[in-house]
Protein backbone atom coordinates (compact mmCIF):
# COMPACT_ATOMS: atom_id res chain seq x y z
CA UNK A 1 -7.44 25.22 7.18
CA UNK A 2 -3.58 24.81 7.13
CA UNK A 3 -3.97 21.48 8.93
CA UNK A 4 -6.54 20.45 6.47
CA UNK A 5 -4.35 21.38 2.97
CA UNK A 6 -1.10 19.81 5.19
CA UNK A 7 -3.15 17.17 5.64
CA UNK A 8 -4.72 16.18 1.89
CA UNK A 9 -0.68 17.08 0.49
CA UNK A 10 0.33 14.36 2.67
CA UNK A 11 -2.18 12.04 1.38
CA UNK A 12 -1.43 12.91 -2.05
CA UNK A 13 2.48 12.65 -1.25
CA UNK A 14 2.35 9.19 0.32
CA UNK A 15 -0.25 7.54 -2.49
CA UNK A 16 2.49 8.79 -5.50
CA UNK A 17 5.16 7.15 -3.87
CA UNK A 18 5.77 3.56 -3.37
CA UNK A 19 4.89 1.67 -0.12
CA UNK A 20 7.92 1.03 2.31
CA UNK A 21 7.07 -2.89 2.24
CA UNK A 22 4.91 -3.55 -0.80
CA UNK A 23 4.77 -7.07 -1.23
CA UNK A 24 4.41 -7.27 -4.76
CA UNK A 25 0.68 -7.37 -6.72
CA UNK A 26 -2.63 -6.51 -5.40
CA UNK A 27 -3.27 -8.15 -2.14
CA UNK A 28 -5.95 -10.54 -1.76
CA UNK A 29 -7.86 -9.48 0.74
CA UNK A 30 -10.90 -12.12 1.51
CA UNK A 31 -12.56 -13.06 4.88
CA UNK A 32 -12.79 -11.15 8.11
CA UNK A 33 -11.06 -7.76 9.09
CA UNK A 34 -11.04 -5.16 11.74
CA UNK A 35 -8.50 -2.23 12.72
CA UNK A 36 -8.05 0.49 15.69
CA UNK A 37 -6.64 4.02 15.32
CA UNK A 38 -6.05 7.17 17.13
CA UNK A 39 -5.25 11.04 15.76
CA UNK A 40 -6.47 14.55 16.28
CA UNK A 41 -8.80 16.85 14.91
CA UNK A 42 -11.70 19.40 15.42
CA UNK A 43 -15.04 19.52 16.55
CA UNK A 44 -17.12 22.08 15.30
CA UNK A 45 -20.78 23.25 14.87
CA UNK A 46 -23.80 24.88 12.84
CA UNK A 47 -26.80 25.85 14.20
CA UNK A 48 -29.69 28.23 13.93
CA UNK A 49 -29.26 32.11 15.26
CA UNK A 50 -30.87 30.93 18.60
CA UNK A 51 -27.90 29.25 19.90
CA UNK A 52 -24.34 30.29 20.51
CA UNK A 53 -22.11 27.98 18.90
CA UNK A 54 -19.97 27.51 15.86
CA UNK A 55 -16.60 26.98 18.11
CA UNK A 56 -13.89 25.01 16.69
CA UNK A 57 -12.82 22.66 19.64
CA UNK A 58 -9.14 20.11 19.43
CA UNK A 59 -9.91 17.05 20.22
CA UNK A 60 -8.69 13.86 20.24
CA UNK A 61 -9.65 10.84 18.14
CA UNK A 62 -10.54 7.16 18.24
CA UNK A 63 -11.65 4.84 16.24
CA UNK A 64 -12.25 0.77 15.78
CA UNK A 65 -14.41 -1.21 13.15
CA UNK A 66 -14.77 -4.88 12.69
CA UNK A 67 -16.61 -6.66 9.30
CA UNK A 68 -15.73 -8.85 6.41
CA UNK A 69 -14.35 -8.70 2.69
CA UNK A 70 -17.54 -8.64 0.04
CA UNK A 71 -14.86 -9.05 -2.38
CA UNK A 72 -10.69 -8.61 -2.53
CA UNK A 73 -11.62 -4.54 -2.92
CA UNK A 74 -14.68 -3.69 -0.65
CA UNK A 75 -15.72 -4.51 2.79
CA UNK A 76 -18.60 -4.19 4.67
CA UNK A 77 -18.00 -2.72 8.32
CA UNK A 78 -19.53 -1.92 11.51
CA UNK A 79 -17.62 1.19 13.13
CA UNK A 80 -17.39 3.34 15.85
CA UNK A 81 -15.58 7.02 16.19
CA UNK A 82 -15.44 8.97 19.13
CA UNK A 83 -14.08 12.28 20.05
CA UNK A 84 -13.43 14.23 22.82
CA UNK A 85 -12.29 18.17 24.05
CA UNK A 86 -11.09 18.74 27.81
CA UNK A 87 -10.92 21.98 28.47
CA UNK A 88 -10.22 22.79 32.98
CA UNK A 89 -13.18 20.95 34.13
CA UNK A 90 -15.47 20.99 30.87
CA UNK A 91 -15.46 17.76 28.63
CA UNK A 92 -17.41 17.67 24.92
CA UNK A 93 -17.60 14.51 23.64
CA UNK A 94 -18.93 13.29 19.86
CA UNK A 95 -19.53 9.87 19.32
CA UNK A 96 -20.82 7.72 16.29
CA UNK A 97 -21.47 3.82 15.61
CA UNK A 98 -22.48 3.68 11.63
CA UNK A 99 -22.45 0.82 9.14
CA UNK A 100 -20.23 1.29 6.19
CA UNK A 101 -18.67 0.22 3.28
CA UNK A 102 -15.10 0.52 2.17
CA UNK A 103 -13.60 0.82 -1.18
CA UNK A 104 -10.09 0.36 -2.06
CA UNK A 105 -9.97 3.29 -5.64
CA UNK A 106 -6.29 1.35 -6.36
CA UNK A 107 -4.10 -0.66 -4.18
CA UNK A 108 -3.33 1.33 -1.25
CA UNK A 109 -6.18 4.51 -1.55
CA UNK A 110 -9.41 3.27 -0.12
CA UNK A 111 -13.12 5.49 0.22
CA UNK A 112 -15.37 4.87 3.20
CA UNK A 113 -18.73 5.93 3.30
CA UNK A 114 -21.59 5.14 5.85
CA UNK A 115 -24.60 5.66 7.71
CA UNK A 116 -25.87 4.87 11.39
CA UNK A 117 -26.76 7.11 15.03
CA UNK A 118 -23.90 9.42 16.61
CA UNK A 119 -24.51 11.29 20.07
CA UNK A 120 -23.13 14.10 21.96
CA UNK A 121 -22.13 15.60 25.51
CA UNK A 122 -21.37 18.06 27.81
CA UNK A 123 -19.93 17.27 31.23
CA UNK A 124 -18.70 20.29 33.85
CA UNK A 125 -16.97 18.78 36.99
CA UNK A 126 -17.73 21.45 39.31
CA UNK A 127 -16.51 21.77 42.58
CA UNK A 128 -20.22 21.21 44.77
CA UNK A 129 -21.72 19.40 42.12
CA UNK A 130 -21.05 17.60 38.26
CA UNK A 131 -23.33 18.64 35.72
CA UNK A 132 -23.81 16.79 32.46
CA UNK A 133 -26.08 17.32 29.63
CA UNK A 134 -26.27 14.32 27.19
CA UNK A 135 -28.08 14.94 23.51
CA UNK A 136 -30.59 12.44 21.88
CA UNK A 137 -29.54 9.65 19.46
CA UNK A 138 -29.78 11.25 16.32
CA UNK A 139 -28.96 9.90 12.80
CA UNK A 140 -25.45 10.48 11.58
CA UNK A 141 -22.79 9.89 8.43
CA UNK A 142 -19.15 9.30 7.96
CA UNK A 143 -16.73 9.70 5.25
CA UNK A 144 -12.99 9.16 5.11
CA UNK A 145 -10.27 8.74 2.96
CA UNK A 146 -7.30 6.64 4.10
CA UNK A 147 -3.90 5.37 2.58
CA UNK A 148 -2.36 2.56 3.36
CA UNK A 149 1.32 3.93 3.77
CA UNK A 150 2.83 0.35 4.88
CA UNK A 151 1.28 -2.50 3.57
CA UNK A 152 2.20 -6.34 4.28
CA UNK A 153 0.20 -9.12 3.09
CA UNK A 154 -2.05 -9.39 6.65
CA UNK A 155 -1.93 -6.19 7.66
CA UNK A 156 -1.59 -2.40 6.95
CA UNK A 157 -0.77 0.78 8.73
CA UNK A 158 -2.74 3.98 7.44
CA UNK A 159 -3.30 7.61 7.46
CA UNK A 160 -7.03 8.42 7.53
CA UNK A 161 -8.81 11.62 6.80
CA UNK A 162 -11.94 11.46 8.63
CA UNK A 163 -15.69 13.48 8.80
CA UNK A 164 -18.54 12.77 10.70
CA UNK A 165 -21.89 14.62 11.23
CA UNK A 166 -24.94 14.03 13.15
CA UNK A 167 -27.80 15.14 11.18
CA UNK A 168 -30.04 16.16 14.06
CA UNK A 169 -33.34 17.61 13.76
CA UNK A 170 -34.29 21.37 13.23
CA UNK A 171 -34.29 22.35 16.82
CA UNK A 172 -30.90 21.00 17.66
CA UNK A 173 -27.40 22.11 16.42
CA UNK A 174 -25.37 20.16 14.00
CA UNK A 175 -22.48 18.31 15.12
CA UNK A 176 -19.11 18.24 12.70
CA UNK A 177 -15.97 16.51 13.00
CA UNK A 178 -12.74 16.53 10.95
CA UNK A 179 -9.70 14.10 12.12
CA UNK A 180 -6.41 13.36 11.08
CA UNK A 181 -6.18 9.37 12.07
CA UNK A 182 -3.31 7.01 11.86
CA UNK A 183 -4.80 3.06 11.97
CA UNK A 184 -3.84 -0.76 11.85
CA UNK A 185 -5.75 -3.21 9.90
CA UNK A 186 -5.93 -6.44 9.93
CA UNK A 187 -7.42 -8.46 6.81
C-alpha cells in the first residue's frame, strides 16, 4: 500500500509541475500512434473459500499498444499487458490483449479504459518432468492512468499506473494486477 500512495504522490507531483521539454501549446496529436513500456508491480487474487489463494506476487511488467488518433485528445488502441513472477523453478504469468480508448483529461494527464480476453499460467520446471497448467481465455478489463512527464512534439515518455482483471467465471479465481509502468509513445 506504500508503493501504491508513493506511487499516486508521484503522479500528482509530476502533473503540477511543468514538463522538462514542453514545447509550447497543446500538441496536435492526429494520425497513427503506438508505444512500449516496462515497470513492476503485483499480482494478486480473489477467489471463493474453496481455493487457496489471495497471495500478493512481484512481478514484472510489459506492455505495447498500437492504434490511431479519433481526434487531437483520444485514441483508439489495441493493447497488450503481460506479467510475470519467477519464483526457484515456479513461473505465474498474467496476460491481457483488450481494445481501448485513451483520453488525454489536460495536456499531459491521460485516462485509459478498455475491454478484451486476458489469460493465465502456472509453469513448475521440475527436475524429471515440467508441469504447466494454462487457464481458459476469459474476458478481462484495464484501466490506467499515465502522465506524460517529457513531452516533445512526436513523442512522449510516461509514468503509467496500471490495473487489469480477468473477470472469469464463478468457478475460477479472479486474476488482479497493479503496475507501476514507465512508456514511450509515439504519435
Amino acid at each position: 500500500m506504500a508503493r501504491l500512495s508513493l506511487a499516486l504522490a508521484l503522479l500528482v507531483l509530476f502533473a503540477s509541475a511543468p514538463a522538462a521539454a514542453d514545447h509550447g501549446p497543446r500538441p496536435l496529436r492526429t494520425g497513427p500512434t503506438f508505444g512500449v513500456g516496462v515497470g513492476a508491480g503485483n499480482m494478486f487474487s480473489n477467489c471463493d473459500d474453496e481455493f487457496d489463494c489471495g497471495n500478493v506476487l512481484e512481478s514484472a511488467s510489459v506492455h505495447a499498444y498500437a492504434g490511431g488518433f479519433l481526434g487531437s485528445d483520444t485514441a483508439l488502441i489495441i493493447e497488450g499487458w503481460g506479467m510475470v513472477h519467477r519464483d526457484d523453478r515456479v513461473t505465474i504469468t498474467h496476460g491481457m490483449a483488450a481494445g481501448a480508448l485513451q483520453q488525454w483529461l489536460v495536456p499531459r494527464l491521460w485516462f485509459k479504459g478498455g475491454v478484451g480476453i486476458a489469460r493465465s499460467s502456472f509453469t513448475y520446471d521440475a527436475i524429471v518432468a515440467d508441469i504447466e497448467d494454462r487457464r481458459d481465455i476469459v474476458p478481462g478489463a484495464l484501466a490506467a492512468l499515465g502522465l506524460d512527464v517529457v513531452r516533445g512534439t512526436y513523442a512522449a515518455f510516461d509514468l503509467q499506473l496500471r490495473y487489469g482483471a480477468a473477470l472469469s467465471g464463478d468457478s475460477e479465481a479472479r486474476i488482479h494486477q497493479l503496475a507501476l509502468n514507465a512508456g514511450l509513445s509515439w504519435h
